[in-house]
PDB file of N, CA and C in Angstrom:
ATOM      1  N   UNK A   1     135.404  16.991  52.798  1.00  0.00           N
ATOM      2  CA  UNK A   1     134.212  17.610  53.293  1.00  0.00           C
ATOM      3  C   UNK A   1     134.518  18.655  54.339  1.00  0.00           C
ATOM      4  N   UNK A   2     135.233  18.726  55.461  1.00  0.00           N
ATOM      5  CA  UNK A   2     135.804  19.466  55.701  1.00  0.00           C
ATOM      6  C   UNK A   2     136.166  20.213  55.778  1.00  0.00           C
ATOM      7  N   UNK A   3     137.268  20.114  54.576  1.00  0.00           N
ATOM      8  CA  UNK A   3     137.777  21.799  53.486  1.00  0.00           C
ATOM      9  C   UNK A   3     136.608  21.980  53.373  1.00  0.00           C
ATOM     10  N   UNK A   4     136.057  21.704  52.815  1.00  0.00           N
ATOM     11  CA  UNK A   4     134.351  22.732  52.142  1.00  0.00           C
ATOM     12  C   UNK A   4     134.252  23.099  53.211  1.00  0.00           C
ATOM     13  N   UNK A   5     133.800  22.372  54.195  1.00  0.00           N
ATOM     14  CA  UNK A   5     132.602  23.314  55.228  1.00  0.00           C
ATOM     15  C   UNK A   5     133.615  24.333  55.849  1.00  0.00           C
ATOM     16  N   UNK A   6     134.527  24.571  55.977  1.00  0.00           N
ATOM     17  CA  UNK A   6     135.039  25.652  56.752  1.00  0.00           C
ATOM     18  C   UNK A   6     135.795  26.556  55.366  1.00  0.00           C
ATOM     19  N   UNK A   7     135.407  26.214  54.444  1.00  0.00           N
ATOM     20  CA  UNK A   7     135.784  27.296  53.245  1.00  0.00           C
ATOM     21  C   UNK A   7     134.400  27.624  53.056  1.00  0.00           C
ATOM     22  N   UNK A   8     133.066  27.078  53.052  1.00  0.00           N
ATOM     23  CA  UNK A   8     131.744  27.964  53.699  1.00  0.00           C
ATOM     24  C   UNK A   8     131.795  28.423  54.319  1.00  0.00           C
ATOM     25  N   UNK A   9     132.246  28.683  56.093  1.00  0.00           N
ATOM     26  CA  UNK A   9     132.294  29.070  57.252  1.00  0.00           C
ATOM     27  C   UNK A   9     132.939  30.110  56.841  1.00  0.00           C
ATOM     28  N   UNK A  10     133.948  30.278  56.222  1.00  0.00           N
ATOM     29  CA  UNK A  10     134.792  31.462  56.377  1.00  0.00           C
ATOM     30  C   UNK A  10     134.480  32.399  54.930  1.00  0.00           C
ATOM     31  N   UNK A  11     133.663  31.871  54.027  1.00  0.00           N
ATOM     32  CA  UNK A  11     132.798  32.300  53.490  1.00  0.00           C
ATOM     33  C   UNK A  11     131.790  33.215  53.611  1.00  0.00           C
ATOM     34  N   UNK A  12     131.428  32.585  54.899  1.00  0.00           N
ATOM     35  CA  UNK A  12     129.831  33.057  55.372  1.00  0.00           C
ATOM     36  C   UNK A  12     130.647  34.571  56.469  1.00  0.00           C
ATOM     37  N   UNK A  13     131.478  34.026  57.263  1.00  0.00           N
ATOM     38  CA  UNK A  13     132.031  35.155  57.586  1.00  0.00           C
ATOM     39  C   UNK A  13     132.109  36.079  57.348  1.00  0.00           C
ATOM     40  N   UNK A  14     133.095  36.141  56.166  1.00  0.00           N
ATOM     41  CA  UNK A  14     133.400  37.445  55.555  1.00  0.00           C
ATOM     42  C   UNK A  14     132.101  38.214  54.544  1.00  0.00           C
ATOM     43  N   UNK A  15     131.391  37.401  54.111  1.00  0.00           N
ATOM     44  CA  UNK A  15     129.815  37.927  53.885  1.00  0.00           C
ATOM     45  C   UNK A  15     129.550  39.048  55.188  1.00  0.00           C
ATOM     46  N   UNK A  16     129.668  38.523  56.372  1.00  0.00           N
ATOM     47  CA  UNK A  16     128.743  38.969  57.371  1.00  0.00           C
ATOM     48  C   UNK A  16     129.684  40.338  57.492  1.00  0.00           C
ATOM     49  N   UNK A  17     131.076  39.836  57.630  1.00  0.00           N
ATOM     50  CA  UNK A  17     132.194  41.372  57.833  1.00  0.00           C
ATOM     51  C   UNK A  17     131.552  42.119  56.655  1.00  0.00           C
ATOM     52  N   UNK A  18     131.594  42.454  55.075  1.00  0.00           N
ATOM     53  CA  UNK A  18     131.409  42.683  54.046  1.00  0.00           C
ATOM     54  C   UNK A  18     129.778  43.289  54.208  1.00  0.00           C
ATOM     55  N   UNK A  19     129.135  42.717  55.036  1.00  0.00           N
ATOM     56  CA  UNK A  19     127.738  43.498  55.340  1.00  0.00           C
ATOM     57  C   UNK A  19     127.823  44.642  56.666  1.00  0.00           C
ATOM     58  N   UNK A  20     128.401  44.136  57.409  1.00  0.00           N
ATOM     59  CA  UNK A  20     128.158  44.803  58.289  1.00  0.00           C
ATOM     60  C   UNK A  20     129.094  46.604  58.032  1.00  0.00           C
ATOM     61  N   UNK A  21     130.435  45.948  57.310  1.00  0.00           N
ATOM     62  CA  UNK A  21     131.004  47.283  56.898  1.00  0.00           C
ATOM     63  C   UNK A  21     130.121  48.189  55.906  1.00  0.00           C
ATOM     64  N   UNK A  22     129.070  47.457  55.061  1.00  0.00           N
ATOM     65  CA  UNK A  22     127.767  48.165  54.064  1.00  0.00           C
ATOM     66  C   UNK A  22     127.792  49.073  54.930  1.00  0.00           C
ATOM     67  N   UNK A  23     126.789  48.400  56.354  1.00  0.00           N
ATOM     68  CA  UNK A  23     125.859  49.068  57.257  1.00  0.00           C
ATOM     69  C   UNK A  23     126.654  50.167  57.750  1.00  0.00           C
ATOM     70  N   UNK A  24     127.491  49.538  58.574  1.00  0.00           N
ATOM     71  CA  UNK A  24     128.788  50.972  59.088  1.00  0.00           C
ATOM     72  C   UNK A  24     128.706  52.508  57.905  1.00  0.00           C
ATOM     73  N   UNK A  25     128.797  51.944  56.689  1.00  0.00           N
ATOM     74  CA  UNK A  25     129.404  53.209  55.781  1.00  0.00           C
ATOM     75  C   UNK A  25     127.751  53.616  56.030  1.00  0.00           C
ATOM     76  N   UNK A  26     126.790  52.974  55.625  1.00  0.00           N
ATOM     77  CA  UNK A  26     125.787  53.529  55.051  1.00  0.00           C
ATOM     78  C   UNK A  26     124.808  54.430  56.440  1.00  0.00           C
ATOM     79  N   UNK A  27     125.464  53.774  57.424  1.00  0.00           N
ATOM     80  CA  UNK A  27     124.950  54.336  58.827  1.00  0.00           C
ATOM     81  C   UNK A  27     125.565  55.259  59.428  1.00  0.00           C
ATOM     82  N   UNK A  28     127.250  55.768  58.821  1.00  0.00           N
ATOM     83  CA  UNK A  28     127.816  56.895  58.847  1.00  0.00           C
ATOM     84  C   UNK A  28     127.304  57.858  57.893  1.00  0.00           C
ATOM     85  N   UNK A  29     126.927  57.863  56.726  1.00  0.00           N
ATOM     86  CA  UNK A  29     126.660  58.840  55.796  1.00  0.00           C
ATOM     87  C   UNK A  29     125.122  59.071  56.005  1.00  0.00           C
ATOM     88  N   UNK A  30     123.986  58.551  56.477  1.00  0.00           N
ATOM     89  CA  UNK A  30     122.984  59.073  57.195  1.00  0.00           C
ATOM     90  C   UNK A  30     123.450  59.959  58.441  1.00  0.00           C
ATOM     91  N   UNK A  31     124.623  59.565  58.971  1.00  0.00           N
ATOM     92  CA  UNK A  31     124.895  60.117  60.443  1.00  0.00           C
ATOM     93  C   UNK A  31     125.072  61.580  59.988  1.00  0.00           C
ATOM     94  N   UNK A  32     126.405  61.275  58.619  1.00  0.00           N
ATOM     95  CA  UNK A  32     126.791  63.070  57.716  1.00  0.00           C
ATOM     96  C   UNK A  32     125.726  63.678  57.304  1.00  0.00           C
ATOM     97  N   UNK A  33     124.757  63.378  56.894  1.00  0.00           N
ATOM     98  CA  UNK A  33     123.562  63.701  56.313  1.00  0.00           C
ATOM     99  C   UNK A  33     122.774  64.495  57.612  1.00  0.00           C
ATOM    100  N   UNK A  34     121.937  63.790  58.521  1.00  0.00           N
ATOM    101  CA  UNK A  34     121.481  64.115  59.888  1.00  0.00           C
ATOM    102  C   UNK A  34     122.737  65.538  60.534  1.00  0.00           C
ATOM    103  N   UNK A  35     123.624  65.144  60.779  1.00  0.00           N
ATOM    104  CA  UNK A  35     124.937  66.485  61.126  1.00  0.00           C
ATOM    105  C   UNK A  35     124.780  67.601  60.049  1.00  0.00           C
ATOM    106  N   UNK A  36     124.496  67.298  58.997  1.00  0.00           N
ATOM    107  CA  UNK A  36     124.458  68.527  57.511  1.00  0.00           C
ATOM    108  C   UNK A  36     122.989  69.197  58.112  1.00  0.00           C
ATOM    109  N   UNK A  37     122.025  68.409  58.143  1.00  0.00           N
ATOM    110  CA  UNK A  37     120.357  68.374  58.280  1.00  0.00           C
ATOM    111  C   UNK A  37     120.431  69.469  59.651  1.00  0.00           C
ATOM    112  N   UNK A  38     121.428  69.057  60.494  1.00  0.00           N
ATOM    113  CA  UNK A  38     121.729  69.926  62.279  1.00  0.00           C
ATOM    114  C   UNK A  38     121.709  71.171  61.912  1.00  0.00           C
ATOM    115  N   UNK A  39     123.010  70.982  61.451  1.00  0.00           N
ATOM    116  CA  UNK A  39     124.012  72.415  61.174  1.00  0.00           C
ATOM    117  C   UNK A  39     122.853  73.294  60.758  1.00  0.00           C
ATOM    118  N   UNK A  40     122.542  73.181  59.463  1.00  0.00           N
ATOM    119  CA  UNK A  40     121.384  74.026  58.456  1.00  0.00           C
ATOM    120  C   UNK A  40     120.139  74.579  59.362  1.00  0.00           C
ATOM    121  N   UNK A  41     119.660  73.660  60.152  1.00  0.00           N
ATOM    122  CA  UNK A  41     118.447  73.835  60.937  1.00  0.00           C
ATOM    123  C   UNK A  41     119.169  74.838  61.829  1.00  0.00           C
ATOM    124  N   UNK A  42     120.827  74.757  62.731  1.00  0.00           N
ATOM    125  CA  UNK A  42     121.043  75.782  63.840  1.00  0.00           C
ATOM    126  C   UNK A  42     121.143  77.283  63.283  1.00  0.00           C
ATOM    127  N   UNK A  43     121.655  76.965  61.871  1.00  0.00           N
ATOM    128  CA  UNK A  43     121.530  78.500  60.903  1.00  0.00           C
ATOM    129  C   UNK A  43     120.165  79.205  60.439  1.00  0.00           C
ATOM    130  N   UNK A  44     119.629  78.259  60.276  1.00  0.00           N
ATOM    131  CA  UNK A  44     117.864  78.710  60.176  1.00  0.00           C
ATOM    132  C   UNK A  44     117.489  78.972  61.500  1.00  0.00           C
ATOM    133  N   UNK A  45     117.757  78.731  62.884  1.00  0.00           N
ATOM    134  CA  UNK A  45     117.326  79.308  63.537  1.00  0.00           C
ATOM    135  C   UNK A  45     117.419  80.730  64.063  1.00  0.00           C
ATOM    136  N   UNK A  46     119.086  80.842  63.878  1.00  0.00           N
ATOM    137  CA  UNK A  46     119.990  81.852  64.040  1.00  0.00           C
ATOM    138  C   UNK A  46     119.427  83.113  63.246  1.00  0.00           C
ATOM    139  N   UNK A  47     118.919  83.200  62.137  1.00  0.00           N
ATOM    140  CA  UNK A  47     118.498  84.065  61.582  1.00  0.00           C
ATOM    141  C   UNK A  47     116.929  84.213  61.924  1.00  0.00           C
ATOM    142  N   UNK A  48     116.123  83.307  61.986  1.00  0.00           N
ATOM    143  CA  UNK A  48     114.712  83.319  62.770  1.00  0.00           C
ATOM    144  C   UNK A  48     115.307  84.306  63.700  1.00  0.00           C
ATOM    145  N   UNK A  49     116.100  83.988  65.015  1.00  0.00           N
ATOM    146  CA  UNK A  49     116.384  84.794  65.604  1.00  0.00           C
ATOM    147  C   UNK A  49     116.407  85.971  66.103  1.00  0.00           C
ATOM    148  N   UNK A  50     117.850  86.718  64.839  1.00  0.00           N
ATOM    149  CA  UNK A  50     117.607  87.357  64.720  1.00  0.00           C
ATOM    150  C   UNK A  50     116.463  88.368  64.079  1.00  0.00           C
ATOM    151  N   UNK A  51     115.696  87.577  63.052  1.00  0.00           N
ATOM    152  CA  UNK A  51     114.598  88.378  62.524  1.00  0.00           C
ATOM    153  C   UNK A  51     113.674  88.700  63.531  1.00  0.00           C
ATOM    154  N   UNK A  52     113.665  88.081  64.698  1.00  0.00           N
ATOM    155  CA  UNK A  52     112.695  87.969  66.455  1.00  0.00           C
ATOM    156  C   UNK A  52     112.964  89.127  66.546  1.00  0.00           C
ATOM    157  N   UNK A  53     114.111  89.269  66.827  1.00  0.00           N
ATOM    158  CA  UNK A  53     114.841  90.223  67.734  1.00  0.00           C
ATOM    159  C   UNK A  53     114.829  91.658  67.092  1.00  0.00           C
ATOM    160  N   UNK A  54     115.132  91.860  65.489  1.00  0.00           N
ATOM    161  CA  UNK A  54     114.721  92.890  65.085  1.00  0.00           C
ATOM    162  C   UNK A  54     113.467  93.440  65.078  1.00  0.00           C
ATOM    163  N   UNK A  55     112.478  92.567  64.963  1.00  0.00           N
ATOM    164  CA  UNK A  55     111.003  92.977  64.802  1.00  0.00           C
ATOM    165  C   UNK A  55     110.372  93.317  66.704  1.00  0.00           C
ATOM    166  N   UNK A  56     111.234  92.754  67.525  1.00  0.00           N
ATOM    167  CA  UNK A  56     110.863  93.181  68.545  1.00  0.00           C
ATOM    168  C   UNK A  56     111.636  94.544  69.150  1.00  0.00           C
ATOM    169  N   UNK A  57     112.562  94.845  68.369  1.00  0.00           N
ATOM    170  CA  UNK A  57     113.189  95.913  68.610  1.00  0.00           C
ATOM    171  C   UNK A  57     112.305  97.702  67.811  1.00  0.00           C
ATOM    172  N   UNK A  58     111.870  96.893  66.400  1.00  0.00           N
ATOM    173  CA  UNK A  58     110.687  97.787  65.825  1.00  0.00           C
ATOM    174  C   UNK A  58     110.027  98.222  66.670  1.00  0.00           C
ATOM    175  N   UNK A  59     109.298  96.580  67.269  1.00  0.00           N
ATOM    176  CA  UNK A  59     107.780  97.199  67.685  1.00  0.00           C
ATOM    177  C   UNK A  59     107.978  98.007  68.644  1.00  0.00           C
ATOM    178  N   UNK A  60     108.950  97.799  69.873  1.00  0.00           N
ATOM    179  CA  UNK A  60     109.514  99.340  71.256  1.00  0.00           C
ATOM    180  C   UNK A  60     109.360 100.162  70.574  1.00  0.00           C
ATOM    181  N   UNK A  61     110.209 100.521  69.020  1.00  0.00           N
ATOM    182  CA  UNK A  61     110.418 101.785  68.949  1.00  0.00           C
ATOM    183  C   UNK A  61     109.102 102.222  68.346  1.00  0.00           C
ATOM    184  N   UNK A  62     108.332 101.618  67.877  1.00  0.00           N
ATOM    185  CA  UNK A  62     106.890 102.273  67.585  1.00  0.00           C
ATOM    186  C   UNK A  62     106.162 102.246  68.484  1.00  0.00           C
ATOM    187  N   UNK A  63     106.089 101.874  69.505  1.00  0.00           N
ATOM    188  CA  UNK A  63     105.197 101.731  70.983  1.00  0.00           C
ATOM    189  C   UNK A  63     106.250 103.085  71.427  1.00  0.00           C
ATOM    190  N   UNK A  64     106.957 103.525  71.515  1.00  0.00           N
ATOM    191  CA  UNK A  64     107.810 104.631  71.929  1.00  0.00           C
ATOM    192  C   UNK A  64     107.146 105.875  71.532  1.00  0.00           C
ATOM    193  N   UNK A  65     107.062 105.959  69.903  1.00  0.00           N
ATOM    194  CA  UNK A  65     106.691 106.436  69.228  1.00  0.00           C
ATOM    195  C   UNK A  65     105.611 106.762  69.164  1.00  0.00           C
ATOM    196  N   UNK A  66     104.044 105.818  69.549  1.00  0.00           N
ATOM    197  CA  UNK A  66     103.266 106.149  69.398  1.00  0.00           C
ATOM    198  C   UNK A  66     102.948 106.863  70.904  1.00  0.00           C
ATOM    199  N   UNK A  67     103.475 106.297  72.139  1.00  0.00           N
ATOM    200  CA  UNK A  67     103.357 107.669  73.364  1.00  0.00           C
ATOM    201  C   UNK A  67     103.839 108.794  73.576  1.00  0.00           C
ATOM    202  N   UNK A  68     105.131 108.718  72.716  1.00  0.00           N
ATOM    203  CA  UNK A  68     105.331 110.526  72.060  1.00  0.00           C
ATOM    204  C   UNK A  68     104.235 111.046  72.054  1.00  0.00           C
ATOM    205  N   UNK A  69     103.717 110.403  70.378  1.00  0.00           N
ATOM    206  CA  UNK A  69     102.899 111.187  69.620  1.00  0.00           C
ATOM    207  C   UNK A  69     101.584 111.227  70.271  1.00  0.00           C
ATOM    208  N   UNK A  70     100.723 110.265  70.944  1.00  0.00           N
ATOM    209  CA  UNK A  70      99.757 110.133  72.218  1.00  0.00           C
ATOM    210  C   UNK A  70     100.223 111.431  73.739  1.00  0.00           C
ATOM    211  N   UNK A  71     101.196 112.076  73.999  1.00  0.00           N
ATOM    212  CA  UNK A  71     101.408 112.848  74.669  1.00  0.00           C
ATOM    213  C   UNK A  71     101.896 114.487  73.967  1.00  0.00           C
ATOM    214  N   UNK A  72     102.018 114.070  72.923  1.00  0.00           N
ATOM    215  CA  UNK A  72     101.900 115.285  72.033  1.00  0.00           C
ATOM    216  C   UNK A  72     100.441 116.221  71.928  1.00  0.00           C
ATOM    217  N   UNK A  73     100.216 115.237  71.220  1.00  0.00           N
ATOM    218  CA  UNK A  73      98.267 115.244  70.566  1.00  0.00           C
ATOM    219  C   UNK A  73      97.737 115.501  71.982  1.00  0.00           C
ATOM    220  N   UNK A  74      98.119 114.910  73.242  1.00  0.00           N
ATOM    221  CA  UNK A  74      97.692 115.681  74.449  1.00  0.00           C
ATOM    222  C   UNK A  74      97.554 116.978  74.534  1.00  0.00           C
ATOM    223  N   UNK A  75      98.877 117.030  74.667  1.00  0.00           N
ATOM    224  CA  UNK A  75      99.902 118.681  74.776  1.00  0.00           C
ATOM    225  C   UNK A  75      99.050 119.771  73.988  1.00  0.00           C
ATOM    226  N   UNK A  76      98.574 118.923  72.804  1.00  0.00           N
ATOM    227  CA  UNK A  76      98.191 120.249  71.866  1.00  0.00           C
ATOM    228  C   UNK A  76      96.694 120.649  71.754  1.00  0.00           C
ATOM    229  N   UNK A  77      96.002 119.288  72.783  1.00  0.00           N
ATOM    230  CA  UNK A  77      94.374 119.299  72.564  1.00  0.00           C
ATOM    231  C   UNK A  77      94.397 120.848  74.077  1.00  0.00           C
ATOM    232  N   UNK A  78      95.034 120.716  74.726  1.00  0.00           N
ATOM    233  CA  UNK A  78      95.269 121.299  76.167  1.00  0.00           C
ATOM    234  C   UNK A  78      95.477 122.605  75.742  1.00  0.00           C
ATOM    235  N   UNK A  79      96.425 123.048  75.101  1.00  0.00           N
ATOM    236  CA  UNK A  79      96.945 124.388  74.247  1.00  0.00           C
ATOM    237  C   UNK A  79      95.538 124.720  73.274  1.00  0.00           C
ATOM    238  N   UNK A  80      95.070 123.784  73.052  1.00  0.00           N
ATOM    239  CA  UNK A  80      93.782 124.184  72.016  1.00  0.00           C
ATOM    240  C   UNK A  80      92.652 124.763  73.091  1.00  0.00           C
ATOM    241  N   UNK A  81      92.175 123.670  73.818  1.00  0.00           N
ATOM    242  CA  UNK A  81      91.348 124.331  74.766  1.00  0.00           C
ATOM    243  C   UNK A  81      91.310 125.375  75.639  1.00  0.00           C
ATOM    244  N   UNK A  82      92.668 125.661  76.080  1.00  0.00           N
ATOM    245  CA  UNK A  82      92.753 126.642  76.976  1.00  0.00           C
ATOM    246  C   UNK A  82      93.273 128.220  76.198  1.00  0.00           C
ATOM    247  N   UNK A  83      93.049 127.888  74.405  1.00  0.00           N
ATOM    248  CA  UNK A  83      93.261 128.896  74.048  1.00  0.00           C
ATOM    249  C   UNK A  83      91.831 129.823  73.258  1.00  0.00           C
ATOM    250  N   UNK A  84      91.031 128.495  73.222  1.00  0.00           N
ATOM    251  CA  UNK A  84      90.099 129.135  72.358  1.00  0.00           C
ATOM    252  C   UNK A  84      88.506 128.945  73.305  1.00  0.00           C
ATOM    253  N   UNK A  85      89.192 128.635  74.612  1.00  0.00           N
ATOM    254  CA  UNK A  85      88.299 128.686  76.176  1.00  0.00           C
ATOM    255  C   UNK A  85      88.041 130.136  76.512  1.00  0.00           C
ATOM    256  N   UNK A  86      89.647 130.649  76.569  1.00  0.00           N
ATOM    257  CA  UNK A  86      89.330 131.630  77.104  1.00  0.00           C
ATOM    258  C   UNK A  86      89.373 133.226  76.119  1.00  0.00           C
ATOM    259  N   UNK A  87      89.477 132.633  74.688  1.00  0.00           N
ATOM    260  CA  UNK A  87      88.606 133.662  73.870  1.00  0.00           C
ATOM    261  C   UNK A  87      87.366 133.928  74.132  1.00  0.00           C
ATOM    262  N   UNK A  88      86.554 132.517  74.398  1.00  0.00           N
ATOM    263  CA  UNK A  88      85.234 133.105  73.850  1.00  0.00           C
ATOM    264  C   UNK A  88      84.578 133.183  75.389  1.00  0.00           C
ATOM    265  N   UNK A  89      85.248 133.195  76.427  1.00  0.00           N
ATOM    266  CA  UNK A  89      84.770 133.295  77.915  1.00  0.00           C
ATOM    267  C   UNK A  89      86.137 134.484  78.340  1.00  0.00           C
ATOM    268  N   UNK A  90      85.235 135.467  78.980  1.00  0.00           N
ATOM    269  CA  UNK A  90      86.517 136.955  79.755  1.00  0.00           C
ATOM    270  C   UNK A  90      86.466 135.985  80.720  1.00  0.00           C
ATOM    271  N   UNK A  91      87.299 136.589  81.326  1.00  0.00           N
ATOM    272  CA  UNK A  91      88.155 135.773  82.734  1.00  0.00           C
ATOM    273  C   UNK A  91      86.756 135.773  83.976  1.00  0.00           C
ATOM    274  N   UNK A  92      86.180 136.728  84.239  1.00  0.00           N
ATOM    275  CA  UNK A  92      85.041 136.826  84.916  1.00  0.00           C
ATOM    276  C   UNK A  92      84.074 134.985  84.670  1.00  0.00           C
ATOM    277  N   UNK A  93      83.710 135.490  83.630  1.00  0.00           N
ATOM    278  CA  UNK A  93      83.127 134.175  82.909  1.00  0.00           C
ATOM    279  C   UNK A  93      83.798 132.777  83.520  1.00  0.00           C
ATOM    280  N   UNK A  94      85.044 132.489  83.303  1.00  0.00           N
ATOM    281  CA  UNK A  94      85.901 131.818  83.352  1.00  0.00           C
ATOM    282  C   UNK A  94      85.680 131.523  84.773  1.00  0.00           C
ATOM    283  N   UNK A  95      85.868 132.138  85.706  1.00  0.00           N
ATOM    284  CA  UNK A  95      85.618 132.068  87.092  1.00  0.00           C
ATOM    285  C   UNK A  95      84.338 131.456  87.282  1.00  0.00           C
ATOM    286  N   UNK A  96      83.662 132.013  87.175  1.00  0.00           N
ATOM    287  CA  UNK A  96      81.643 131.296  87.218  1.00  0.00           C
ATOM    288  C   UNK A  96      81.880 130.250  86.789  1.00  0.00           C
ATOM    289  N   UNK A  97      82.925 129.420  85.346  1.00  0.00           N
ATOM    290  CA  UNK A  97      82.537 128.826  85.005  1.00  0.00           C
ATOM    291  C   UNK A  97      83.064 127.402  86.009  1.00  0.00           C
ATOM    292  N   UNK A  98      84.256 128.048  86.214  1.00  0.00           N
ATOM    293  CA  UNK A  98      85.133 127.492  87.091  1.00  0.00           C
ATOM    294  C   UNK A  98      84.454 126.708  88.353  1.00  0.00           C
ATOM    295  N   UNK A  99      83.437 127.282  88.905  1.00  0.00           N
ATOM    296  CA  UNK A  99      82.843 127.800  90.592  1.00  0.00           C
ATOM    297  C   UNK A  99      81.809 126.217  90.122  1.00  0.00           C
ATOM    298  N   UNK A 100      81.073 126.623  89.297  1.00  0.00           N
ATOM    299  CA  UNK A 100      79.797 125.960  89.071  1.00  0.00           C
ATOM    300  C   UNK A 100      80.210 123.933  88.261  1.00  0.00           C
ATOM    301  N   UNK A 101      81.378 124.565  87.802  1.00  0.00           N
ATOM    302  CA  UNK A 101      82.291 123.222  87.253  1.00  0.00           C
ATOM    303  C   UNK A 101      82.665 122.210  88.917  1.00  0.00           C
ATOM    304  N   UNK A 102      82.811 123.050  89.974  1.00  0.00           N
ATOM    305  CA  UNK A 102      83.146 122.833  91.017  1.00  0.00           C
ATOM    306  C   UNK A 102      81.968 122.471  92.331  1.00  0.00           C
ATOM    307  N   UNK A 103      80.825 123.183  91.763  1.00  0.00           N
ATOM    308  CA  UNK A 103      79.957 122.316  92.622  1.00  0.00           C
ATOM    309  C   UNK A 103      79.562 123.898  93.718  1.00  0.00           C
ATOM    310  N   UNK A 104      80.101 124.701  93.386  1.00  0.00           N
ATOM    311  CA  UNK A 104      79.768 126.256  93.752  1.00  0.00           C
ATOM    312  C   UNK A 104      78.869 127.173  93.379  1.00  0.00           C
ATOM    313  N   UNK A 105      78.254 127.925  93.728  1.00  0.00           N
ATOM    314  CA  UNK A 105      77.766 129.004  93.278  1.00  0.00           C
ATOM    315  C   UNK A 105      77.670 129.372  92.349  1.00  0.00           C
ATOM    316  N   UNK A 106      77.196 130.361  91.525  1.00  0.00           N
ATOM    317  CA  UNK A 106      77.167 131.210  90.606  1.00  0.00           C
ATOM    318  C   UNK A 106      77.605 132.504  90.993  1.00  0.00           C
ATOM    319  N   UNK A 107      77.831 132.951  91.939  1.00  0.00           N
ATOM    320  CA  UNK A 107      77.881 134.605  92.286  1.00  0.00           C
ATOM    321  C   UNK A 107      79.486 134.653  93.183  1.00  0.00           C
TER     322      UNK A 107
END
């Protein structure tokens, strides 16, 4: 009786070694899995990233772009007015208009 019970015992043992090494492998290859799952996610970010970084580099240069072209379209409303102002007003004119724009006289 004896022999038996400690040829159970050492039975039951190596069951428990024989499980627990399951768990070990099967709790390392979730671990490889989760580390694979890392990696992939730090490369997906890396390119998120950079796609950030390009599209914020766009938008400057079109915010750049559009106060050019917003100080252009200035430039040229200014050249417009002061060219087709003083066609249809002689300089005399221009003066009066000047005076009375100012809170002056007429004469």
């Amino acid at each position: 009786m004896q022999s038996l019970r400690a040829l159970f015992q050492t039975a039951l043992r190596q069951a428990k070694k024989q499980k627990k090494k399951r768990e070990v492998h099967l709790h390392l290859r979730i671990l490889q899995k989760l580390m694979l799952y890392r990696k992939e996610l730090k490369q997906q970010l890396k390119r998120t990233l950079k796609m950030t970084q390009t599209a914020e580099k766009r938008l400057s240069e079109s915010k750049r772009m559009l106060r050019e072209q917003k100080r252009t379209n200035s430039e040229l409303e200014k050249q417009y007015d002061e060219k087709y102002f003083s066609a249809f007003f002689n300089k005399k004119d221009v003066n009066v208009a000047e005076c009375v724009l100012a809170g002056g006289s007429q004469e």
